[in-house]
C-alpha atoms as a PDB file:
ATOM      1  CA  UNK A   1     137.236  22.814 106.433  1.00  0.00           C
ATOM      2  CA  UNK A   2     137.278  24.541 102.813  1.00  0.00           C
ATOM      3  CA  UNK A   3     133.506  25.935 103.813  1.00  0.00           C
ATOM      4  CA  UNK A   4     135.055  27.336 107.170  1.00  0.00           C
ATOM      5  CA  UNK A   5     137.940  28.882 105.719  1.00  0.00           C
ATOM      6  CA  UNK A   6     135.540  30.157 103.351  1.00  0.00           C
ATOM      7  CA  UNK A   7     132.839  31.701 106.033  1.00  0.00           C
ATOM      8  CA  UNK A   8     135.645  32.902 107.737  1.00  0.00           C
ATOM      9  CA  UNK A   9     136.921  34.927 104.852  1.00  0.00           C
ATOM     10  CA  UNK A  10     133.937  36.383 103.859  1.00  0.00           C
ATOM     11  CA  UNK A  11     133.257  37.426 107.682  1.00  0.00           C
ATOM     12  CA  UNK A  12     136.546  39.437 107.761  1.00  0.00           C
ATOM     13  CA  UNK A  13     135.751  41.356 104.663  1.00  0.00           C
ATOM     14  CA  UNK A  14     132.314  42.033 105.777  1.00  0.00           C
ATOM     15  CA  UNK A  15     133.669  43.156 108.771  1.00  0.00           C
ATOM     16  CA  UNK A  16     136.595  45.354 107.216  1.00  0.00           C
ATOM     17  CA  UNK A  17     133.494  46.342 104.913  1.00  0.00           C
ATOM     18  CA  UNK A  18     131.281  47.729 107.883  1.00  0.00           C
ATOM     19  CA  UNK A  19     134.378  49.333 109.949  1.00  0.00           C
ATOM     20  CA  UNK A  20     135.368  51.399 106.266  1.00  0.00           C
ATOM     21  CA  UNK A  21     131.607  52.376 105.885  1.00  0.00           C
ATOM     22  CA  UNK A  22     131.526  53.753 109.218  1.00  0.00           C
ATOM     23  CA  UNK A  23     134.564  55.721 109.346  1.00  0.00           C
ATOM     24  CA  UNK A  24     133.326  56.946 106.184  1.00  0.00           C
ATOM     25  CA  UNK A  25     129.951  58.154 107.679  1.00  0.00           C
ATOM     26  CA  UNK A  26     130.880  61.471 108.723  1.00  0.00           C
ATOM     27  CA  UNK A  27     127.367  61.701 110.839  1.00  0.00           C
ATOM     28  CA  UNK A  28     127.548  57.968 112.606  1.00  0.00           C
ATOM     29  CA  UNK A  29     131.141  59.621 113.880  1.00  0.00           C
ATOM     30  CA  UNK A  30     129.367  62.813 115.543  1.00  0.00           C
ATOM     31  CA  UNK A  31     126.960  60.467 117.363  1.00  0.00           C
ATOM     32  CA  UNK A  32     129.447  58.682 118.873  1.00  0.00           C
ATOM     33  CA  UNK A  33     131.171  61.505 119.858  1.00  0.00           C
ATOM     34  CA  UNK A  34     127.914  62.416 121.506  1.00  0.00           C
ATOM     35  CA  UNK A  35     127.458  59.374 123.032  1.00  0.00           C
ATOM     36  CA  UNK A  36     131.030  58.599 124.623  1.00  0.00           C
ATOM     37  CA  UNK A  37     131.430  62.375 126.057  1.00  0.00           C
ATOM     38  CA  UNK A  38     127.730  62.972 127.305  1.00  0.00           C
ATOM     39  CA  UNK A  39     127.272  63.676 130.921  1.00  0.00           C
ATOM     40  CA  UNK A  40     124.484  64.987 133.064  1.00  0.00           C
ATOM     41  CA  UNK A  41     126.246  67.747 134.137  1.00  0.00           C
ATOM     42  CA  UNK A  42     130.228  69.830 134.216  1.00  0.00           C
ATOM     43  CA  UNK A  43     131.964  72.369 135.923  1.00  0.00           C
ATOM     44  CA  UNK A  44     135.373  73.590 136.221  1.00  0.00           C
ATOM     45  CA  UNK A  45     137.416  76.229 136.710  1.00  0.00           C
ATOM     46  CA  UNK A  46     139.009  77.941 133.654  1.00  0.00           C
ATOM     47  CA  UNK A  47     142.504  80.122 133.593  1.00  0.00           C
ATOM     48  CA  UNK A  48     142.482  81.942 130.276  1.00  0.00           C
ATOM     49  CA  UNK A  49     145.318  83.826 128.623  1.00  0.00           C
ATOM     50  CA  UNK A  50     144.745  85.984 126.576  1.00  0.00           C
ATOM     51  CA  UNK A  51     148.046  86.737 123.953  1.00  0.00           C
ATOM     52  CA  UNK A  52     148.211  89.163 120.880  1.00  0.00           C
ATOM     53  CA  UNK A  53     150.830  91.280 119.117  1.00  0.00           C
ATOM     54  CA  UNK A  54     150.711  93.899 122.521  1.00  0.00           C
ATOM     55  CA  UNK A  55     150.155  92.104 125.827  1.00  0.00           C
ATOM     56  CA  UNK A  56     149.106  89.287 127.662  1.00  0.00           C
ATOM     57  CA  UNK A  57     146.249  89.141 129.776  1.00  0.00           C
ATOM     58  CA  UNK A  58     144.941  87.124 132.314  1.00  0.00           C
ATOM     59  CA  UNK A  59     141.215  85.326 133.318  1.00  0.00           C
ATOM     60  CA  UNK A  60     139.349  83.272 135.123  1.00  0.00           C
ATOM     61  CA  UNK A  61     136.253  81.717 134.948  1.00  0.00           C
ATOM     62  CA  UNK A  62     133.871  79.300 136.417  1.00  0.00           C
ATOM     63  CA  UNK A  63     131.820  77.211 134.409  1.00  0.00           C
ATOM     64  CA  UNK A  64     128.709  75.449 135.104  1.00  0.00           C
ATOM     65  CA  UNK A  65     126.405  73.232 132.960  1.00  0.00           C
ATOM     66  CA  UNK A  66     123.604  70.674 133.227  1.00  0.00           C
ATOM     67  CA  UNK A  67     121.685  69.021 130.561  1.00  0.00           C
ATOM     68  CA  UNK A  68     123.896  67.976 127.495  1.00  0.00           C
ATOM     69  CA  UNK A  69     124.202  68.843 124.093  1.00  0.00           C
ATOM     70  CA  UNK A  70     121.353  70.287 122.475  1.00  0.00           C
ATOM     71  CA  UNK A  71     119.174  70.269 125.770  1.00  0.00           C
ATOM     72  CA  UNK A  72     121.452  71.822 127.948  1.00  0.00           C
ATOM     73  CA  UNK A  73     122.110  75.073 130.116  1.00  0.00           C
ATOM     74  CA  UNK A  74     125.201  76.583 131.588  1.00  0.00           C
ATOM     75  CA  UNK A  75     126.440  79.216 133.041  1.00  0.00           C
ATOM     76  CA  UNK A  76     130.068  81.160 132.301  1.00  0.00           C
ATOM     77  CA  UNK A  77     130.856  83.801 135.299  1.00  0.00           C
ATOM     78  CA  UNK A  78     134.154  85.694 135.604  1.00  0.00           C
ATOM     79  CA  UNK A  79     136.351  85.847 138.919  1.00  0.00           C
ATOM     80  CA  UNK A  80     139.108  87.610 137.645  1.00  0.00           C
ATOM     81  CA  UNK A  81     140.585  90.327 137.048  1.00  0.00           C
ATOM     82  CA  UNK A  82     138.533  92.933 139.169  1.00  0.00           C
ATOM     83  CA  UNK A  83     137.315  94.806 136.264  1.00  0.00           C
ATOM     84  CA  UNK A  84     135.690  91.744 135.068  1.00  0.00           C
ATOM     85  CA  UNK A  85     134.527  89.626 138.148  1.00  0.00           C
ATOM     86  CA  UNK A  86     131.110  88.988 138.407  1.00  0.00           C
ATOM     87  CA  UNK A  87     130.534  89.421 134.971  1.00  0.00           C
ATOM     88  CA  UNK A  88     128.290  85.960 133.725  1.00  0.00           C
ATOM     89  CA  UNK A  89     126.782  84.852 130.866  1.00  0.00           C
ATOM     90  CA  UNK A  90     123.390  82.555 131.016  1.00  0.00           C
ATOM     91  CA  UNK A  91     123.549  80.304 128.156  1.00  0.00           C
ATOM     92  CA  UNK A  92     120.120  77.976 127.350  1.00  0.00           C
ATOM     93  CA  UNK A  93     121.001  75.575 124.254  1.00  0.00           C
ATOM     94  CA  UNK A  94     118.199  74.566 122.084  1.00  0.00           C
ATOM     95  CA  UNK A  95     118.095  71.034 120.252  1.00  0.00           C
ATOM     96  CA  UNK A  96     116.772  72.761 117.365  1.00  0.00           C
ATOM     97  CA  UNK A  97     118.001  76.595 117.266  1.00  0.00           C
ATOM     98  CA  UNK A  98     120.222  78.779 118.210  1.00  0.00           C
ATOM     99  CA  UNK A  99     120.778  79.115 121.616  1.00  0.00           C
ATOM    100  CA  UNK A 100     119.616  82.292 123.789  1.00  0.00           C
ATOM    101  CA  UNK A 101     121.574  83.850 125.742  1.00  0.00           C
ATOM    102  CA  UNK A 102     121.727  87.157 128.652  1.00  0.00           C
ATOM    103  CA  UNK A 103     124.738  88.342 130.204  1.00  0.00           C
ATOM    104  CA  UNK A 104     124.850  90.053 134.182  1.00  0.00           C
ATOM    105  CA  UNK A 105     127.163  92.684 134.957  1.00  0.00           C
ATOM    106  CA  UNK A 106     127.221  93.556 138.043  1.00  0.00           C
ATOM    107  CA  UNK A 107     128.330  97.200 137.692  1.00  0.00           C
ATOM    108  CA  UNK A 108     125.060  98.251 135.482  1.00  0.00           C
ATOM    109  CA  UNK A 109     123.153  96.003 137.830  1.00  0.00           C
ATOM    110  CA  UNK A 110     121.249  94.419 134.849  1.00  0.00           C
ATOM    111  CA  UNK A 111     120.732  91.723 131.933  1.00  0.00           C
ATOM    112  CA  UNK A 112     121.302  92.310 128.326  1.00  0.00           C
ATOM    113  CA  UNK A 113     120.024  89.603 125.650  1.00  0.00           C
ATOM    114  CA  UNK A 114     122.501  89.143 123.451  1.00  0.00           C
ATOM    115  CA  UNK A 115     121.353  89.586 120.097  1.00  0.00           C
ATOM    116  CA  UNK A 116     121.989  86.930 117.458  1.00  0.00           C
ATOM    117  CA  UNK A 117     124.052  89.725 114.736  1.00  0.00           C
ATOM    118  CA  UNK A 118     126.232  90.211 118.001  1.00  0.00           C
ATOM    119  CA  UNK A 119     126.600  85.988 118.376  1.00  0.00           C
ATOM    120  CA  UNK A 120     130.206  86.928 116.417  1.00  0.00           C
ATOM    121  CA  UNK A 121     131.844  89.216 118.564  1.00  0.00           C
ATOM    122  CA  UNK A 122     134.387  88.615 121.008  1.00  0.00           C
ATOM    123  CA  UNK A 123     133.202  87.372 124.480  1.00  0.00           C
ATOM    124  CA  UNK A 124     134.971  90.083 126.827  1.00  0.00           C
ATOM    125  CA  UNK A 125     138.437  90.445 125.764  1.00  0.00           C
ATOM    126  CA  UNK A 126     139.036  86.688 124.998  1.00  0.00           C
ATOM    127  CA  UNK A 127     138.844  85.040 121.706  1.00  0.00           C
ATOM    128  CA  UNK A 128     135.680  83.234 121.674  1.00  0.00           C
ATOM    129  CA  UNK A 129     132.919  84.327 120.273  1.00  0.00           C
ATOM    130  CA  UNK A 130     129.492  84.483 122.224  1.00  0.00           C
ATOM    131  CA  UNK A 131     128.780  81.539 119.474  1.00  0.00           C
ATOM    132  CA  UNK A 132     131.588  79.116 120.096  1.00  0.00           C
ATOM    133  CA  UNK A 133     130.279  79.045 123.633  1.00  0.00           C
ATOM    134  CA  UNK A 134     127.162  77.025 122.710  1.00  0.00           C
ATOM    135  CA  UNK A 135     126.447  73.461 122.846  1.00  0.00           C
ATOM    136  CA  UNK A 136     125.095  72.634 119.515  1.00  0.00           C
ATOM    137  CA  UNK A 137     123.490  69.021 119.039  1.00  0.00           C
ATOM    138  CA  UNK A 138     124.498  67.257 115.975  1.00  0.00           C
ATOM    139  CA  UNK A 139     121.066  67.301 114.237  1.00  0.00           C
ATOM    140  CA  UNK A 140     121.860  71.280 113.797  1.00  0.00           C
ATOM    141  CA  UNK A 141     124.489  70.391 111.136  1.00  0.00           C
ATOM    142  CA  UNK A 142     125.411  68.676 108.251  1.00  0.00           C
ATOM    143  CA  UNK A 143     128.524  66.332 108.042  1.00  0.00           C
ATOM    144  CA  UNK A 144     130.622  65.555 105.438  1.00  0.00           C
ATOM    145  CA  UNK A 145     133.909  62.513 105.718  1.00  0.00           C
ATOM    146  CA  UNK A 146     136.703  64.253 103.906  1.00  0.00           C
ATOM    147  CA  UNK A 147     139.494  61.487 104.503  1.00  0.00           C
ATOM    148  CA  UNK A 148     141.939  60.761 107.355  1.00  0.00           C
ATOM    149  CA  UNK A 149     145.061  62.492 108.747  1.00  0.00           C
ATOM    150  CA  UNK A 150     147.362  62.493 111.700  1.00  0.00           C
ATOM    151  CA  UNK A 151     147.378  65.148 113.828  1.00  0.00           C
ATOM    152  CA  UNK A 152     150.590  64.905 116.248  1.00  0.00           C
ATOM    153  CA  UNK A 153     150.785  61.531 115.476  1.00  0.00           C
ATOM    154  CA  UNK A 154     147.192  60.562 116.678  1.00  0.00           C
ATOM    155  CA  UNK A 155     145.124  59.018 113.944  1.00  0.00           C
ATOM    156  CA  UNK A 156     141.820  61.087 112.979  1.00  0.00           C
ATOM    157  CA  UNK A 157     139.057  61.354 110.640  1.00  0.00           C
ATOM    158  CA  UNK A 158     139.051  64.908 109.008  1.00  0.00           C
ATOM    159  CA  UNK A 159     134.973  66.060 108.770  1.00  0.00           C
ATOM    160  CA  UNK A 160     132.890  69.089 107.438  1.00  0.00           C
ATOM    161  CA  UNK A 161     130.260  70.541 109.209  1.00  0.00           C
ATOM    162  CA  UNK A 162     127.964  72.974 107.134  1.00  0.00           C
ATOM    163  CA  UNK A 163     125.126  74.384 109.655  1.00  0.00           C
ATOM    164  CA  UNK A 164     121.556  73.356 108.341  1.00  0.00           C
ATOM    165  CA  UNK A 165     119.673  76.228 106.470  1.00  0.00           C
ATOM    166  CA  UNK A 166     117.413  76.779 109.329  1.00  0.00           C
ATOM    167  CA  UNK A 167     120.146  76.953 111.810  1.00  0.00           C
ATOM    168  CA  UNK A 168     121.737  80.476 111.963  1.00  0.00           C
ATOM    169  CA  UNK A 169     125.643  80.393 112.264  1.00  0.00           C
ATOM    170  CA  UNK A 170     128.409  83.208 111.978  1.00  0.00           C
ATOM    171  CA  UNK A 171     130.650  80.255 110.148  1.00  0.00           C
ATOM    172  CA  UNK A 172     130.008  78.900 106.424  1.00  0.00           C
ATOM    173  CA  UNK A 173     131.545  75.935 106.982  1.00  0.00           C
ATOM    174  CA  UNK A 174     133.980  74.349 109.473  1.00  0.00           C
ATOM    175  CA  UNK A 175     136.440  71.083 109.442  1.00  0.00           C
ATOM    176  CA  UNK A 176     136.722  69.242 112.426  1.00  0.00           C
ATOM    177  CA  UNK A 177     139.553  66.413 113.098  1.00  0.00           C
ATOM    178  CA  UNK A 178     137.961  63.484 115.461  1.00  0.00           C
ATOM    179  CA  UNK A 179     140.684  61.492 117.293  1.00  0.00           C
ATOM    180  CA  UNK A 180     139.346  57.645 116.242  1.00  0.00           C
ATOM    181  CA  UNK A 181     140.672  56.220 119.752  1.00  0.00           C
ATOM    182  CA  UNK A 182     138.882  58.150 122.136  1.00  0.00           C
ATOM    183  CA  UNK A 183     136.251  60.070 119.584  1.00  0.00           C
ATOM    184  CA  UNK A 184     137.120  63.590 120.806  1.00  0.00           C
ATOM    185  CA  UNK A 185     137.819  67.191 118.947  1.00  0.00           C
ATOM    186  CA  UNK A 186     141.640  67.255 118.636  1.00  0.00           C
ATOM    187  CA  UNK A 187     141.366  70.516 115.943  1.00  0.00           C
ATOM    188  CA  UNK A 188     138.651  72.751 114.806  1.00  0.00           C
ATOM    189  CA  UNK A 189     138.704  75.250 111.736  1.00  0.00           C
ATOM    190  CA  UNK A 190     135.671  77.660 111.093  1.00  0.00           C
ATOM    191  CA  UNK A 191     135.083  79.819 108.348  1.00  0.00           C
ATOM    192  CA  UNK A 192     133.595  82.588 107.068  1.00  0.00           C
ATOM    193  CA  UNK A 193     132.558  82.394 103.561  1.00  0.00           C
ATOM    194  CA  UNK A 194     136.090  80.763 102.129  1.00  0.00           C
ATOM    195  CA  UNK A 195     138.434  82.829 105.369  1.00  0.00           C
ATOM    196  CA  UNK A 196     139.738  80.888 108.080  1.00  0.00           C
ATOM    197  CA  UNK A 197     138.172  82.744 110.958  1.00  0.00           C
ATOM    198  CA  UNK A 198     138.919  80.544 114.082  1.00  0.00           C
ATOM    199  CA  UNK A 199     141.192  77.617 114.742  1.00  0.00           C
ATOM    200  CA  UNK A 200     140.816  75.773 118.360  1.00  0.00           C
ATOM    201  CA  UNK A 201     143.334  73.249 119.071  1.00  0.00           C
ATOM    202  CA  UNK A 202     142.717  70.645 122.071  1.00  0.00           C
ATOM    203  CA  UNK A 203     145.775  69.189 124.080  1.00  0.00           C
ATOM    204  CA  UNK A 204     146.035  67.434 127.339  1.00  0.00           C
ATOM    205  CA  UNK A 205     143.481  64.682 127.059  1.00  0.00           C
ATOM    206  CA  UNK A 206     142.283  62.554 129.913  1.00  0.00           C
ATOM    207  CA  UNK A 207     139.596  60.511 131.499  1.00  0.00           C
ATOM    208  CA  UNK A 208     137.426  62.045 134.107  1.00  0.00           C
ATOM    209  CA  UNK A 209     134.809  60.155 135.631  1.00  0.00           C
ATOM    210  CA  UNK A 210     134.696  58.038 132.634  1.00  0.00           C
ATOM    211  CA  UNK A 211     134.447  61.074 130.067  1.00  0.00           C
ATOM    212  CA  UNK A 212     137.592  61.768 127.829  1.00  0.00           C
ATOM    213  CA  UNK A 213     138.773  65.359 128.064  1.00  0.00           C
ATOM    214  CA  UNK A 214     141.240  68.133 126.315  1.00  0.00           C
ATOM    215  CA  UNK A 215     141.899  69.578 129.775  1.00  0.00           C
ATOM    216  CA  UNK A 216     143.831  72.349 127.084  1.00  0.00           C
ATOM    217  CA  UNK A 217     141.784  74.615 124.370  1.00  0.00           C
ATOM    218  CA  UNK A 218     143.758  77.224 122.345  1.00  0.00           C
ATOM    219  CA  UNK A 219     142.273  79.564 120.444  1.00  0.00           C
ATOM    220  CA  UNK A 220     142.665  81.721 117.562  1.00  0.00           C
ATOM    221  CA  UNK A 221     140.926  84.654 116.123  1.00  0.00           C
ATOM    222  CA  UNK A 222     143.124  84.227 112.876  1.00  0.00           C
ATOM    223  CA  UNK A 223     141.851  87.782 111.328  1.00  0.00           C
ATOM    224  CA  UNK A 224     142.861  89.518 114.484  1.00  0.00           C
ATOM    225  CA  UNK A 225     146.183  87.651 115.029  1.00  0.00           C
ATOM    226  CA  UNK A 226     145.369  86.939 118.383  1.00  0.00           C
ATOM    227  CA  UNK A 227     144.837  83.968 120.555  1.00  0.00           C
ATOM    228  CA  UNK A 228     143.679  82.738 124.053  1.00  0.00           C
ATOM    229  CA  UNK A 229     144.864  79.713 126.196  1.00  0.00           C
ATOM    230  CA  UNK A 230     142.580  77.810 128.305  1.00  0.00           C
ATOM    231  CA  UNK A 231     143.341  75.173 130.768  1.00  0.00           C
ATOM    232  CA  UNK A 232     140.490  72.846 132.300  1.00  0.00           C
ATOM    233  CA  UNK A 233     140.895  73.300 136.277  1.00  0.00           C
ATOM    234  CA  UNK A 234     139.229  70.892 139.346  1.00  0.00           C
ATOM    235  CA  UNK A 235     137.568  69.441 135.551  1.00  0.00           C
ATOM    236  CA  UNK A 236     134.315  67.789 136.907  1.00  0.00           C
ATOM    237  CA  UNK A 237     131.496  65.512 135.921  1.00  0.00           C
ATOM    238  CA  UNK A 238     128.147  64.714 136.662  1.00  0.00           C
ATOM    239  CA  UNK A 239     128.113  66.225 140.279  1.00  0.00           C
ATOM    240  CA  UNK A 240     124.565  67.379 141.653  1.00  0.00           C
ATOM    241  CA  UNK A 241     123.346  70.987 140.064  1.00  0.00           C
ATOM    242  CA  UNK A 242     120.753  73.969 141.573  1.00  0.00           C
ATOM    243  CA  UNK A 243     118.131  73.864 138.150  1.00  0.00           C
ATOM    244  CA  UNK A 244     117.406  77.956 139.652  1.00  0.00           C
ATOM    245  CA  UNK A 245     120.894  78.366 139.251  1.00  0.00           C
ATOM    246  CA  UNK A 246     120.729  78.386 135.630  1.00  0.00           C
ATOM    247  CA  UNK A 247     118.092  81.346 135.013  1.00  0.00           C
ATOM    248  CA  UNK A 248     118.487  85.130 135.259  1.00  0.00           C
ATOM    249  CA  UNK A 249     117.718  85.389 138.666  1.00  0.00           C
ATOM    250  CA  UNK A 250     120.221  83.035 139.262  1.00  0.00           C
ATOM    251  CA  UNK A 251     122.468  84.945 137.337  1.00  0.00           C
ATOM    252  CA  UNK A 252     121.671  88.284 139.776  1.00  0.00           C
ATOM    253  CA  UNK A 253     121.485  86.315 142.685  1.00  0.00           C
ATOM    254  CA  UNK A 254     125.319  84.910 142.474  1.00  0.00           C
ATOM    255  CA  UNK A 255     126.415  88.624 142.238  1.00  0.00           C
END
């Protein structure tokens, strides 16, 4: 009985052992994150608002990807307003680079390549940056566990991210809070040198098809003072995708 009670103990702490080394390995957390919220493909239908000190504007969008993560292409194209429709962006993620990427607008009836000193600038009025619309894979970056907080009363680990010297990023560094129940973004900070340049908050979570969702993204451009609201519409997983679709004829053909 004492050798049971003995085994018994020592398996607990073992166990409490493991679960505190894990939560404390900042890069076993960002392959689970992977892992649980991978899918073959997504698409949904985005309404943005856009809010600073002046006016509010409204977007749409309709987004399109297939592949996942560092392997994966999508494609962002406008429906609204009119002086923006039809305006898309072709976005091919690489597992060990920086993604390339061309935008379409319909109006000039051409592609431009967007250039990687232009990766920083805001995407068409909104407040992401032609970056923060890639799919990076975790390799790309290296992660540090900086302790645990509670972020509207969820429990999360707190992480820093530095991009890998041969990975080219706009941001120094950036701190990302990972809810530990469902292993998904709840807050994102990214900086430039030591200036908060972008805070994205996630709300609304749900499962879809088995994948765990913030169905809400806000977004701040903290230097400009401005922000835009994006809400997750017809959210959708793993449906069946046209591979042409994703390449810049696809991108002129949909016009």
């Amino acid at each position: 009985m004492n050798k049971l009670l003995v085994f018994l103990s020592v398996l607990c702490m073992t166990s409490a052992y493991s679960a505190s080394a894990f939560a404390q390995d900042a890069r076993a957390i960002m392959l689970e994150v992977q892992k649980r919220n991978r899918s073959t493909s997504q698409r949904y239908e985005g309404s943005l608002q856009v809010i600073d000190s002046k006016k509010v504007t409204d977007k749409r969008w309709v987004f399109e990807r297939t592949g996942s993560y560092g392997e994966s292409k999508s494609v962002l194209r406008f429906t609204a307003p009119a002086e923006v429709k039809g305006v898309a962006l072709l976005i091919v993620n690489h597992p060990d680079r920086a993604s390339d990427q061309w935008m379409w607008t319909p109006s000039l009836e051409r592609e431009r390549r967007i250039a990687f000193q232009d990766r920083s600038t805001r995407f068409f009025g909104t407040d992401f940056s032609f970056e923060d619309l890639e799919e990076r894979d975790v390799d790309q970056a290296d992660f540090k566990y900086l302790g645990d907080e509670k972020v509207d009363g969820v429990d999360c680990w707190v992480l820093e991210a530095r991009p890998k010297e041969s990975k080219q990023s706009q941001y120094t560094i950036s701190k990302i809070w990972v809810r530990k129940d469902h292993y998904l973004y709840i807050k994102v900070e990214s900086y430039v040198k030591d200036q908060l340049a972008r805070r994205m908050i996630y709300s609304d979570f749900a499962e879809v098809k088995g994948v765990w969702t913030g169905r809400t993204l806000e977004i701040a451009d903290v230097r400009r003072g401005s922000r835009t609201v994006m809400k997750f519409e017809k959210l959708d997983y793993n449906v069946p995708m046209t591979e042409s679709d994703f390449t810049i004829q696809g991108l002129r053909r949909e016009s």
